[in-house]
C-alpha atoms as a PDB file:
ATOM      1  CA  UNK A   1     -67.830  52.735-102.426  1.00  0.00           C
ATOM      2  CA  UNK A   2     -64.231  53.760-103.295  1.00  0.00           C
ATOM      3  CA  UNK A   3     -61.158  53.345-100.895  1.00  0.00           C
ATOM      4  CA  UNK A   4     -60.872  56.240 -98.553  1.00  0.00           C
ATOM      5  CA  UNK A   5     -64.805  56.019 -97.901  1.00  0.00           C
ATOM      6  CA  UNK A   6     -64.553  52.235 -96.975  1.00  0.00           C
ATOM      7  CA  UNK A   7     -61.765  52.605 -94.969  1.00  0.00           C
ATOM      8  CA  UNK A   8     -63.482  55.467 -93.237  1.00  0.00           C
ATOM      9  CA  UNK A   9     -66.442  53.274 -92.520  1.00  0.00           C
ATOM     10  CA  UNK A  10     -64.176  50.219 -91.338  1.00  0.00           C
ATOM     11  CA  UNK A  11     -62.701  52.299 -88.902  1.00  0.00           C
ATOM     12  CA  UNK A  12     -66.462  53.827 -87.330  1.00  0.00           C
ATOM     13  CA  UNK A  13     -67.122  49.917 -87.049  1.00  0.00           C
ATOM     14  CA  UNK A  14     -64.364  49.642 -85.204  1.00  0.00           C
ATOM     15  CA  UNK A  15     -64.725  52.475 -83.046  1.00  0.00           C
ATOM     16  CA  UNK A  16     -67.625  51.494 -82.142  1.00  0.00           C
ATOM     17  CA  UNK A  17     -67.442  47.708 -81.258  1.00  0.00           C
ATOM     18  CA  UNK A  18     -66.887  46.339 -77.876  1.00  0.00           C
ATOM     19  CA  UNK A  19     -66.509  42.927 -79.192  1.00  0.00           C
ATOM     20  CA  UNK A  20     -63.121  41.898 -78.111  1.00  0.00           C
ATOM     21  CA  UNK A  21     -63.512  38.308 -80.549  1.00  0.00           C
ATOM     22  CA  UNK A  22     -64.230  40.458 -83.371  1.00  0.00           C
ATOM     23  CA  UNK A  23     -61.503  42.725 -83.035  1.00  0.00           C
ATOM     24  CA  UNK A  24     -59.075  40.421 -82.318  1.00  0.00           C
ATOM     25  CA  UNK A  25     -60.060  38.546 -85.779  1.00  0.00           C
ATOM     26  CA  UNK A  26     -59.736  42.148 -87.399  1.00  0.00           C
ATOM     27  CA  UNK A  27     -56.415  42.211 -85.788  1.00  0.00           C
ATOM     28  CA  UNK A  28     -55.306  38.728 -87.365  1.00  0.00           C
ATOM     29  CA  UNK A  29     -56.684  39.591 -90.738  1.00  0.00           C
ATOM     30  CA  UNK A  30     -54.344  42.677 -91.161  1.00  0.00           C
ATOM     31  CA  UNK A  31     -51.186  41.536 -89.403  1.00  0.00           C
ATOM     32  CA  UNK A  32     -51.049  38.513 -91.790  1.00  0.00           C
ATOM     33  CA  UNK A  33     -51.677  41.127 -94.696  1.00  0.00           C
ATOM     34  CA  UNK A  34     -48.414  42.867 -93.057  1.00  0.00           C
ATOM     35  CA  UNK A  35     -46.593  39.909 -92.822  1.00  0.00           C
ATOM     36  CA  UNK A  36     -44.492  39.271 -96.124  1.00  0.00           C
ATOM     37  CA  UNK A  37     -45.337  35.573 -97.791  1.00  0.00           C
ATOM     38  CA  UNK A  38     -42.162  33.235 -97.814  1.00  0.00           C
ATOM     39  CA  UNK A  39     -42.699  32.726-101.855  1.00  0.00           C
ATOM     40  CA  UNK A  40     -42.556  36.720-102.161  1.00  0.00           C
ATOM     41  CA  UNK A  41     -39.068  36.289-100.213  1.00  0.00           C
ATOM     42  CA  UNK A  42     -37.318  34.405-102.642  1.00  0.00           C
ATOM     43  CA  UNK A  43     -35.299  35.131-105.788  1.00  0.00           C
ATOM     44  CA  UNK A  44     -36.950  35.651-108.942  1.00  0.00           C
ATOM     45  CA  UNK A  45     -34.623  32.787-110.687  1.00  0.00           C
ATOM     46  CA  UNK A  46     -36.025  30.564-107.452  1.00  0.00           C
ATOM     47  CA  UNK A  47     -39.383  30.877-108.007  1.00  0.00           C
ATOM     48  CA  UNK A  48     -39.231  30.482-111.522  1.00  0.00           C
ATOM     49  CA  UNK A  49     -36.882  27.152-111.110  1.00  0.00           C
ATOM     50  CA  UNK A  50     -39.867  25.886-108.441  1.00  0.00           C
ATOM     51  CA  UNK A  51     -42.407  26.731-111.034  1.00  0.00           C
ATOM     52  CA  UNK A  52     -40.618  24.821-113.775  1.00  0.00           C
ATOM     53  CA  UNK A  53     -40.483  21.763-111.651  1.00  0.00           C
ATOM     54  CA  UNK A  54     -44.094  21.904-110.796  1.00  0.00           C
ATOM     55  CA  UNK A  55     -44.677  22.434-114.389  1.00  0.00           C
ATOM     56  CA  UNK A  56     -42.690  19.219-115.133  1.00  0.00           C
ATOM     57  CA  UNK A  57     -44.569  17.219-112.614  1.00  0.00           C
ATOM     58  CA  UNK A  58     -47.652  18.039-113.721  1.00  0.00           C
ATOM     59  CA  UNK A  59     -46.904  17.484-117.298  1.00  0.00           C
ATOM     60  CA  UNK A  60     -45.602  13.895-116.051  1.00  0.00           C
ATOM     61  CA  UNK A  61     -41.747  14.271-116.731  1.00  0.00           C
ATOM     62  CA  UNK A  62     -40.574  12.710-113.665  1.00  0.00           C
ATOM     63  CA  UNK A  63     -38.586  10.125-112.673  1.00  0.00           C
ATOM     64  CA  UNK A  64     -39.277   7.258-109.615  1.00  0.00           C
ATOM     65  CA  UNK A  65     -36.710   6.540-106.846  1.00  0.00           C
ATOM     66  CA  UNK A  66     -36.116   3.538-108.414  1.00  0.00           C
ATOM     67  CA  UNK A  67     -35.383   4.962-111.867  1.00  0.00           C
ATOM     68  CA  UNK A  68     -32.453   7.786-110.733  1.00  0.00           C
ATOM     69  CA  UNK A  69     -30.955   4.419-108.513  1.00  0.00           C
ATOM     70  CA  UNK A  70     -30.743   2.292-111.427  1.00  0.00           C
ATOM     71  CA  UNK A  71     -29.517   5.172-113.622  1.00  0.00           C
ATOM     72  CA  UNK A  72     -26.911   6.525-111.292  1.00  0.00           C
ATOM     73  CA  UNK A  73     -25.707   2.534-111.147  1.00  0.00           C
ATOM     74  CA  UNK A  74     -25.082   2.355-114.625  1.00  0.00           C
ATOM     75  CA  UNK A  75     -23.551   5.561-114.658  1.00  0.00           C
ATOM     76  CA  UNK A  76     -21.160   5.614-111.781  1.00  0.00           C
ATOM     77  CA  UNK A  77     -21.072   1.749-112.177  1.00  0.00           C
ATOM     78  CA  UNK A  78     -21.953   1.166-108.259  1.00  0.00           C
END
């Protein structure tokens, strides 16, 4: 079935339900397809930064709380 003729058929289902539960699921499905994600939203040089840093976790190049404290101590010497 290609595009225009499922569309077609969605919309006789439609027409023809009384079911107000249904429809209102319908209803939800395709007003969060309208509704832009929040990761679409963002800069390009963003989402690649978050992806890098998800990259970097998973690949185990991280540091603890207790590392950057000790670091920044011998650094900055407080």
């Amino acid at each position: 079935m290609d595009v225009p003729a499922l569309k077609l058929d969605l919309v006789q289902k439609i027409l023809n339900t009384e079911n107000l539960l249904l429809l209102s699921k319908i209803n939800n499905i395709l007003q969060k397809e309208v509704e832009k994600d929040w990761w679409d939203q963002l800069p390009r040089e963003v989402q690649d930064s978050i992806l890098e840093g998800v990259k970097d976790i998973e690949d185990g190049n991280v540091f603890t709380h207790d590392q950057v404290i000790q670091e920044a101590k011998q650094k900055y010497g407080f």
